[in-house]
PDB file of N, CA and C in Angstrom:
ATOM      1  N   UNK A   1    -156.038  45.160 -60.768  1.00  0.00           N
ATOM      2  CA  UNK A   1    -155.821  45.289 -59.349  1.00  0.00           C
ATOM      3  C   UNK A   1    -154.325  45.494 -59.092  1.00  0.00           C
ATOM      4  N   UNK A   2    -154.226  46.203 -58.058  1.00  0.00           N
ATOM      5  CA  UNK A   2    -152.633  46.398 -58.041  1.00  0.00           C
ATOM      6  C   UNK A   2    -152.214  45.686 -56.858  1.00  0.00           C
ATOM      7  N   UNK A   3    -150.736  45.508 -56.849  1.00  0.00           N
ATOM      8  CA  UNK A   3    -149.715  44.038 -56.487  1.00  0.00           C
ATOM      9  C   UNK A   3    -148.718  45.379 -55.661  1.00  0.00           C
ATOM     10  N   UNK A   4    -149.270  44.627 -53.928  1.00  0.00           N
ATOM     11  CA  UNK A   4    -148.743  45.789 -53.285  1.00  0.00           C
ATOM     12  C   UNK A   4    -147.364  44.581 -53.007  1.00  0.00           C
ATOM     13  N   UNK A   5    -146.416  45.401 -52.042  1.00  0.00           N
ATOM     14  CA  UNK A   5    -144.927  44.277 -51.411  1.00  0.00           C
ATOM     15  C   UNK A   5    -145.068  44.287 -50.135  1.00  0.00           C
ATOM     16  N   UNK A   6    -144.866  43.807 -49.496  1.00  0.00           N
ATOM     17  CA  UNK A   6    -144.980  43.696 -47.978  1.00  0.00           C
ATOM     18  C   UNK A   6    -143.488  43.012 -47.259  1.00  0.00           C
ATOM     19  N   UNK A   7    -143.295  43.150 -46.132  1.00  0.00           N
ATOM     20  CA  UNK A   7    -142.236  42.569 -45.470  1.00  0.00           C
ATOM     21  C   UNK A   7    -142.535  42.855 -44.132  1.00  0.00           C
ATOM     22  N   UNK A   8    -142.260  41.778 -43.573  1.00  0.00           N
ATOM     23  CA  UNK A   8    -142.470  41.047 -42.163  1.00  0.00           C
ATOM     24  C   UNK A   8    -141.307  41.957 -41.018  1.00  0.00           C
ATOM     25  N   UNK A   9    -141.220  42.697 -40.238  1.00  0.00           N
ATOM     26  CA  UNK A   9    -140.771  43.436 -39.618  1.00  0.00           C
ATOM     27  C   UNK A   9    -139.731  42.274 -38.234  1.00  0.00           C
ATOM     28  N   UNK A  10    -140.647  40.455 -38.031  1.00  0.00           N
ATOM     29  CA  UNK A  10    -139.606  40.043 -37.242  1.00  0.00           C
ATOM     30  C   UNK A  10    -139.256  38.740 -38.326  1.00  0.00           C
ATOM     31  N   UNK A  11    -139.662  38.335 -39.173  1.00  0.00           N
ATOM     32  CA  UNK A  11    -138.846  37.223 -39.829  1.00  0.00           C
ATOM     33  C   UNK A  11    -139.038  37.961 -41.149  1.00  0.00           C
ATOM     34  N   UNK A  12    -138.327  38.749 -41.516  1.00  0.00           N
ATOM     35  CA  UNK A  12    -138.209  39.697 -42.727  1.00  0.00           C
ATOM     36  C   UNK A  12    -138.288  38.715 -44.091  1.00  0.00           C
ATOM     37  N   UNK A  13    -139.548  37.899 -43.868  1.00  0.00           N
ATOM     38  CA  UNK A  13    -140.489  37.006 -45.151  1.00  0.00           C
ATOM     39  C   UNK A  13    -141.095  38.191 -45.855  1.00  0.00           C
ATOM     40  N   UNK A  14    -140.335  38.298 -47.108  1.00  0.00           N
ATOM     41  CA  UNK A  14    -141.565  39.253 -48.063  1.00  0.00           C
ATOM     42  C   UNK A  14    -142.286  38.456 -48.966  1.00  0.00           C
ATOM     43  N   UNK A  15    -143.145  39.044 -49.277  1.00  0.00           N
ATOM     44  CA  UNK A  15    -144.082  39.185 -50.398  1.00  0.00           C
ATOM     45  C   UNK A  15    -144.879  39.675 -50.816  1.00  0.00           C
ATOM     46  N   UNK A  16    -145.594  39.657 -52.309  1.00  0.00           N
ATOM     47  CA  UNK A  16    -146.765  40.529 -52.933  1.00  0.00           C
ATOM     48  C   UNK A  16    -147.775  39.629 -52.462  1.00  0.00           C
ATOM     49  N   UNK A  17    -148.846  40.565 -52.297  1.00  0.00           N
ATOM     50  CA  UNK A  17    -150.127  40.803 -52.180  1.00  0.00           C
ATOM     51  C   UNK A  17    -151.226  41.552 -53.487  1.00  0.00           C
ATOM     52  N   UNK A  18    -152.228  40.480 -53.932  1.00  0.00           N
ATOM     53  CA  UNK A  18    -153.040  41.515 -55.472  1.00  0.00           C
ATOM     54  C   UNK A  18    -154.202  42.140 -54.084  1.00  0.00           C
ATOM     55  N   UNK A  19    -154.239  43.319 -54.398  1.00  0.00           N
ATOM     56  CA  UNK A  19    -155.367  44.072 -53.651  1.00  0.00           C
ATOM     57  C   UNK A  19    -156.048  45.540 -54.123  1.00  0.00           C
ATOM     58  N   UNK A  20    -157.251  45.199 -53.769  1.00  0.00           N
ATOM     59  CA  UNK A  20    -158.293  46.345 -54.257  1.00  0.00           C
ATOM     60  C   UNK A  20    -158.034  47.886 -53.725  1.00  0.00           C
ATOM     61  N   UNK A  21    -157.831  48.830 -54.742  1.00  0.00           N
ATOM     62  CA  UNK A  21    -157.824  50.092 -53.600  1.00  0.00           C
ATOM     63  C   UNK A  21    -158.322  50.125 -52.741  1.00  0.00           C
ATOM     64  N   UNK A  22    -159.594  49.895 -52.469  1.00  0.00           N
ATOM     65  CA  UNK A  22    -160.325  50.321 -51.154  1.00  0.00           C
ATOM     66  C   UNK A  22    -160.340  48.558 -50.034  1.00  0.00           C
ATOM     67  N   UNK A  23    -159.507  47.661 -50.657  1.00  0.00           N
ATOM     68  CA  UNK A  23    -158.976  46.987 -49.218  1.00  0.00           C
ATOM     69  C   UNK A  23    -158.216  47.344 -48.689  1.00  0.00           C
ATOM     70  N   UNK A  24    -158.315  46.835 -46.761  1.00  0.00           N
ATOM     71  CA  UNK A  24    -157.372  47.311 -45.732  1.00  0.00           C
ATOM     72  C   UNK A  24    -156.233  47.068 -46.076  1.00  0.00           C
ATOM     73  N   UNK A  25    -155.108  47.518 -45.605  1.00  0.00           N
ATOM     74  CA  UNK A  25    -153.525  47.033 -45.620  1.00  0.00           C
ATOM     75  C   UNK A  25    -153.394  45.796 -44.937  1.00  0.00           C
ATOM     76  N   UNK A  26    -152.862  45.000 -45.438  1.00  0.00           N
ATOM     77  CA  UNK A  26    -152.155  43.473 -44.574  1.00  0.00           C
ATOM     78  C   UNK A  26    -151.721  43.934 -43.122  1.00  0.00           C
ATOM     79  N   UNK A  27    -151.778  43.081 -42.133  1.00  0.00           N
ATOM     80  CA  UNK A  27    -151.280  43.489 -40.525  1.00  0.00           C
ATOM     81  C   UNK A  27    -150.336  42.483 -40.247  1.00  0.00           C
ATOM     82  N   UNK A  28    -150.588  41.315 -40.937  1.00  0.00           N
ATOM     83  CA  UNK A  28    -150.100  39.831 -40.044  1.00  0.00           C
ATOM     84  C   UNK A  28    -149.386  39.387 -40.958  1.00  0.00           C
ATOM     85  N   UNK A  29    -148.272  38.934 -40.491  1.00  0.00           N
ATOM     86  CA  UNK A  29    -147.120  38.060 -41.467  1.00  0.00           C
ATOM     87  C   UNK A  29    -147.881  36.607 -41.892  1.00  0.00           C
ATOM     88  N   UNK A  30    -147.936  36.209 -43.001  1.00  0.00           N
ATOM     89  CA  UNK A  30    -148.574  35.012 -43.439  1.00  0.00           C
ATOM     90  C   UNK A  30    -148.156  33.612 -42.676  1.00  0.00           C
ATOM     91  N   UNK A  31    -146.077  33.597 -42.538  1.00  0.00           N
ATOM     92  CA  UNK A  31    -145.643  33.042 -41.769  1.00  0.00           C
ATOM     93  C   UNK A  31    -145.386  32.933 -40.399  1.00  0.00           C
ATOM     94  N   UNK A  32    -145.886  34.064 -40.332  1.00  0.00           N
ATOM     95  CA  UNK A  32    -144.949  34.011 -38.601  1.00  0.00           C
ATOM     96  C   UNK A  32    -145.941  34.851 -37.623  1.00  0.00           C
ATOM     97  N   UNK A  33    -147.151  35.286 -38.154  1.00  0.00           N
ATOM     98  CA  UNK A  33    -147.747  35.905 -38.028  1.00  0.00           C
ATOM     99  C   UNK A  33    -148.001  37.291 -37.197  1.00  0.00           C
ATOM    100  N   UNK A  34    -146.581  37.767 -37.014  1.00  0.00           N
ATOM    101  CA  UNK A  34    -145.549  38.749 -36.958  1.00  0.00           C
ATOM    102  C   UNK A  34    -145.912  39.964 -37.694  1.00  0.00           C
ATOM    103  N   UNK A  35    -145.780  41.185 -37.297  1.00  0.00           N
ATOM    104  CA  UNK A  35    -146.082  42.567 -37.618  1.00  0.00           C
ATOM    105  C   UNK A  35    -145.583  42.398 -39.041  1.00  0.00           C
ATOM    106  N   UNK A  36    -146.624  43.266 -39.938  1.00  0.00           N
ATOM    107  CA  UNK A  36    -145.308  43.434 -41.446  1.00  0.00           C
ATOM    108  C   UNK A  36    -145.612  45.053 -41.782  1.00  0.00           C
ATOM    109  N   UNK A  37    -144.820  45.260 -43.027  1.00  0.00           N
ATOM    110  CA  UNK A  37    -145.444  46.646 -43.125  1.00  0.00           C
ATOM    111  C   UNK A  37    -144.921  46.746 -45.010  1.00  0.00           C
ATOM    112  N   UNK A  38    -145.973  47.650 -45.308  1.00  0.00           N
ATOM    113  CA  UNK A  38    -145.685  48.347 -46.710  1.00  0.00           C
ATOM    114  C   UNK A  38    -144.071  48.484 -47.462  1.00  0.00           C
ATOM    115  N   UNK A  39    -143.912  48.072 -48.283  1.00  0.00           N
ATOM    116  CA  UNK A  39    -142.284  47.967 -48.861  1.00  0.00           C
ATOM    117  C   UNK A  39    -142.774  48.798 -50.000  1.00  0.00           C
ATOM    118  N   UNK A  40    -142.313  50.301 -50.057  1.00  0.00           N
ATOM    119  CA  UNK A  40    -142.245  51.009 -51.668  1.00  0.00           C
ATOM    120  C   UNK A  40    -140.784  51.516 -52.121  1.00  0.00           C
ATOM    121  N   UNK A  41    -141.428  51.323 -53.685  1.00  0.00           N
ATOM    122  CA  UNK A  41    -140.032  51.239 -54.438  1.00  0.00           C
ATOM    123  C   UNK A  41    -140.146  52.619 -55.449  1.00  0.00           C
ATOM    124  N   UNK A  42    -139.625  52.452 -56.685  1.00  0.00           N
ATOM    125  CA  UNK A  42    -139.589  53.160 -57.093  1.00  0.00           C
ATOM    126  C   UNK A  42    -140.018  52.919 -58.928  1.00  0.00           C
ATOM    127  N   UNK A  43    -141.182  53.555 -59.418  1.00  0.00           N
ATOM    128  CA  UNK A  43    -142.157  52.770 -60.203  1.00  0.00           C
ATOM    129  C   UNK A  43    -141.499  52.952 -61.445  1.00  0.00           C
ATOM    130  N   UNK A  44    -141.387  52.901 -62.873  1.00  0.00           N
ATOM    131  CA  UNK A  44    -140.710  52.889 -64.125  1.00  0.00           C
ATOM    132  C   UNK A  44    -141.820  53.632 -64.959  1.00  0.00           C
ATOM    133  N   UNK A  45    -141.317  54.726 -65.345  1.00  0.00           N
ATOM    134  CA  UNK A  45    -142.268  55.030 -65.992  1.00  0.00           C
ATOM    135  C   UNK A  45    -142.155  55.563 -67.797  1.00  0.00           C
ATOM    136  N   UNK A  46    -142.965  55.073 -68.565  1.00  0.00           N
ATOM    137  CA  UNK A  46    -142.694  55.452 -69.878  1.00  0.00           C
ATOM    138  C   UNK A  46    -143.466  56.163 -70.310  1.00  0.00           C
ATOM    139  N   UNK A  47    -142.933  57.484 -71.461  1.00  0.00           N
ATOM    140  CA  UNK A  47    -143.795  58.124 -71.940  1.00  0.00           C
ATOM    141  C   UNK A  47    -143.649  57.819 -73.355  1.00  0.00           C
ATOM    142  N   UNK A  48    -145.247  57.737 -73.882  1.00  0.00           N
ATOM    143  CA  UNK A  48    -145.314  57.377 -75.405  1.00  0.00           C
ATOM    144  C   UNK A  48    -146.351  58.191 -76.094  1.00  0.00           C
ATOM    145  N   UNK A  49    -145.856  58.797 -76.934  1.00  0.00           N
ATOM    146  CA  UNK A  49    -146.456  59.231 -78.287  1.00  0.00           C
ATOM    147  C   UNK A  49    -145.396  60.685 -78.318  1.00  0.00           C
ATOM    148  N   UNK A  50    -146.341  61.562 -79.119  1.00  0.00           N
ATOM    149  CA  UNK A  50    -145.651  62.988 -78.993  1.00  0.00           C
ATOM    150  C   UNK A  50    -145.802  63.851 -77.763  1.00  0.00           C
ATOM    151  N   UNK A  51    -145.555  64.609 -77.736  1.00  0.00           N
ATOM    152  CA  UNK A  51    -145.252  66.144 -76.299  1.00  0.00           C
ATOM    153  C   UNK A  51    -144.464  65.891 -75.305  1.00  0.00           C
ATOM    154  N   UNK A  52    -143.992  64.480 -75.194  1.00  0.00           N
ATOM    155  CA  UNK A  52    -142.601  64.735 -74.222  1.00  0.00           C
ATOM    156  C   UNK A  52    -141.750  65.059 -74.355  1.00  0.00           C
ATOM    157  N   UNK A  53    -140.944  65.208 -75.457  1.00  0.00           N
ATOM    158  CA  UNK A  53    -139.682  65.970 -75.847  1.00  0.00           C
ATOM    159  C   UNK A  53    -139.425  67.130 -76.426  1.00  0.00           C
ATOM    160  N   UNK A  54    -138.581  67.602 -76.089  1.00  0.00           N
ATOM    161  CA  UNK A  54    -138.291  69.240 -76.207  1.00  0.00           C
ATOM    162  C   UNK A  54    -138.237  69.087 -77.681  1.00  0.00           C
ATOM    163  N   UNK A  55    -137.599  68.246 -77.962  1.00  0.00           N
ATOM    164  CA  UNK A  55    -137.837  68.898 -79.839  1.00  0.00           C
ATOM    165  C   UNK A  55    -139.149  68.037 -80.401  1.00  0.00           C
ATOM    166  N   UNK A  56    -140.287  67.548 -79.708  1.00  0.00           N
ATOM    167  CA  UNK A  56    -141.520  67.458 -80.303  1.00  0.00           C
ATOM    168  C   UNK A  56    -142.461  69.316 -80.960  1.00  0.00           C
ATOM    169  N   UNK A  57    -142.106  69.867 -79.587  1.00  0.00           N
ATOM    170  CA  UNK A  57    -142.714  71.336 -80.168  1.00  0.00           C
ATOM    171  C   UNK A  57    -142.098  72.732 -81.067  1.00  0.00           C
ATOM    172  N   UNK A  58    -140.427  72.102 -81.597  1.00  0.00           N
ATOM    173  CA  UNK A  58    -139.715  73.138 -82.015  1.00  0.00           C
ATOM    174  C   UNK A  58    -140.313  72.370 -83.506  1.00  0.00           C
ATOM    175  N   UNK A  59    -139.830  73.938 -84.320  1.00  0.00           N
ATOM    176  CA  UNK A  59    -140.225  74.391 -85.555  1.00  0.00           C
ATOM    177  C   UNK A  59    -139.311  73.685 -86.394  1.00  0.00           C
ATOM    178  N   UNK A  60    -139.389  72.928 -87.102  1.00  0.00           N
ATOM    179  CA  UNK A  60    -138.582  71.789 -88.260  1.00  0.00           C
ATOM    180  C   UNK A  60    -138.460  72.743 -89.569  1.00  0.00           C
ATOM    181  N   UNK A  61    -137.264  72.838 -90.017  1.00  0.00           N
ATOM    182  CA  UNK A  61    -136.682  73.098 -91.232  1.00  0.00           C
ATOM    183  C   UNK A  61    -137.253  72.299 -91.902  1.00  0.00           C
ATOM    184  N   UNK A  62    -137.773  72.910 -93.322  1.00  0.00           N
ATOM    185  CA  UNK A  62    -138.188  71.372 -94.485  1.00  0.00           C
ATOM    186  C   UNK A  62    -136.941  72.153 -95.476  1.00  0.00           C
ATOM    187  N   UNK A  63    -136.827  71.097 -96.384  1.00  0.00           N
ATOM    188  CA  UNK A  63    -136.262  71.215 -97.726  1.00  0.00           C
ATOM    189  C   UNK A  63    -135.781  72.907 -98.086  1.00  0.00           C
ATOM    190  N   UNK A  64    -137.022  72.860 -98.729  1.00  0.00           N
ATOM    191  CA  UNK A  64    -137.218  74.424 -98.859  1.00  0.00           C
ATOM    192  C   UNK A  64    -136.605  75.700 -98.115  1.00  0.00           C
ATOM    193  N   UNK A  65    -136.392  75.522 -96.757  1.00  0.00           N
ATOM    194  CA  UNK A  65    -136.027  76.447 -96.280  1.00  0.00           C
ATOM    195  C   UNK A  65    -134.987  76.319 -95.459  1.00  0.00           C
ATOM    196  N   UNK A  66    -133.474  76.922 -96.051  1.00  0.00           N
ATOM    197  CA  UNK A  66    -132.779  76.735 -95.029  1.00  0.00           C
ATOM    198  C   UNK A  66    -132.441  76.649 -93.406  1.00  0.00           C
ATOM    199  N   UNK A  67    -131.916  75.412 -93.040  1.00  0.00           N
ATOM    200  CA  UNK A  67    -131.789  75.489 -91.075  1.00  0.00           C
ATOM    201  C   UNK A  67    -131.152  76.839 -90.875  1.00  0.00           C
ATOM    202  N   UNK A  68    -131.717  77.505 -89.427  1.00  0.00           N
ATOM    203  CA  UNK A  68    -131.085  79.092 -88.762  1.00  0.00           C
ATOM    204  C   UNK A  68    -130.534  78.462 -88.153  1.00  0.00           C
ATOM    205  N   UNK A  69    -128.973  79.082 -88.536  1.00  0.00           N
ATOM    206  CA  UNK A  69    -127.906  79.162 -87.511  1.00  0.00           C
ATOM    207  C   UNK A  69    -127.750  80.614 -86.813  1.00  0.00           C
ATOM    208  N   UNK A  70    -126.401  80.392 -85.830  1.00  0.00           N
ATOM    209  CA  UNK A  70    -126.754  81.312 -84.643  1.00  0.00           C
ATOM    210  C   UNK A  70    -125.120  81.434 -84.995  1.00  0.00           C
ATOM    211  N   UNK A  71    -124.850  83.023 -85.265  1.00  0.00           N
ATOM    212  CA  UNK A  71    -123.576  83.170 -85.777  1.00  0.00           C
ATOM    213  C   UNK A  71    -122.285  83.244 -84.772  1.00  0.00           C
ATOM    214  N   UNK A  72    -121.213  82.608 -85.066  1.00  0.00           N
ATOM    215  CA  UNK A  72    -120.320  82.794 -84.056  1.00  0.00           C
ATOM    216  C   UNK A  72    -119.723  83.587 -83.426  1.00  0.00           C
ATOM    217  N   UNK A  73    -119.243  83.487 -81.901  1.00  0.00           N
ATOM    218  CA  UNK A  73    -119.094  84.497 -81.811  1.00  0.00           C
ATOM    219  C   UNK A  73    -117.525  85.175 -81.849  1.00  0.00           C
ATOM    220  N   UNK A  74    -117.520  86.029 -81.935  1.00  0.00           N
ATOM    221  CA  UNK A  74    -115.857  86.923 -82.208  1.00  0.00           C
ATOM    222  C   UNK A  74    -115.006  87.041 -81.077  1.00  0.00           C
ATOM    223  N   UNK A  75    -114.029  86.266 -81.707  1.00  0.00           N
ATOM    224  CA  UNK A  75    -112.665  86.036 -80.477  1.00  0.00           C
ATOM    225  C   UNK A  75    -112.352  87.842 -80.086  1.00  0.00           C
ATOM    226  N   UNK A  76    -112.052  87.138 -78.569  1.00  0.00           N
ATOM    227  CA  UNK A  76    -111.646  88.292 -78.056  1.00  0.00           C
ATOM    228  C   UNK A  76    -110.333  88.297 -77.983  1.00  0.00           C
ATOM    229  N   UNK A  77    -110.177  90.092 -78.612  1.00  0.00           N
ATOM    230  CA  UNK A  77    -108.435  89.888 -78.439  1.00  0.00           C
ATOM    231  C   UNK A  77    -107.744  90.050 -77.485  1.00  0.00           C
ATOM    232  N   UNK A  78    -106.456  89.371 -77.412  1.00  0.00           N
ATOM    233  CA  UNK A  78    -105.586  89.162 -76.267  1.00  0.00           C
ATOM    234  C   UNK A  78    -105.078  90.665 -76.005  1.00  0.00           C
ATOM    235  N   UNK A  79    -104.699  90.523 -74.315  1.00  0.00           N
ATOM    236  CA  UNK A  79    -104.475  91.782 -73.998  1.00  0.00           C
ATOM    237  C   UNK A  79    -102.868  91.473 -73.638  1.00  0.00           C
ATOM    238  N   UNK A  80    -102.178  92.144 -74.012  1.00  0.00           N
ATOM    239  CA  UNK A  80    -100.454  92.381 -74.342  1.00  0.00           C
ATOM    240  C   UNK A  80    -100.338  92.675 -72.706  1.00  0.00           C
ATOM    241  N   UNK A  81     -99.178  92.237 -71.925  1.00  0.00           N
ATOM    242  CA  UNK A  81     -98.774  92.223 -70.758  1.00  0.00           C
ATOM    243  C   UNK A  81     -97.542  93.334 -70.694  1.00  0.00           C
ATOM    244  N   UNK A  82     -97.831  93.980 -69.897  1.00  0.00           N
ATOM    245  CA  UNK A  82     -96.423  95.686 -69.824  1.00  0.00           C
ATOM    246  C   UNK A  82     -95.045  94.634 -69.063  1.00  0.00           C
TER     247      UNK A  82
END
């Protein structure tokens, strides 16, 4: 069940609430019994295993075969001032 936050709009008392998706939203401050309303934040999220990272789908050098490099590039020559 998920653990919504709430805060009281005239005695700014917060707290969580465990509630069912399909229950109503809280109306009444527990204390004061005062308007409250929905408090959202901002959720943490982790990704685990392979395909999130850019070098999960690039092509790995083994042993055997030398890493491709990308050849440098050629200085440009200076231009002489009249």
């Amino acid at each position: 069940m998920p653990t919504y936050q709430y805060a009281c709009n005239a005695c700014n008392h917060e707290f969580e609430a465990l509630q069912s998706f399909s229950d109503a939203s809280l109306t009444e401050c527990p204390q004061c019994k005062g308007e409250i309303r929905k408090v959202y934040s901002a959720v943490g999220v982790v990704f685990k295993g392979t395909g999130f990272y850019r070098t999960d789908s690039a092509t790995k050098a083994t042993a055997s075969e030398p890493a491709k490099t990308t050849p440098a590039a050629a200085p440009t020559p200076a231009v002489a001032a009249d």
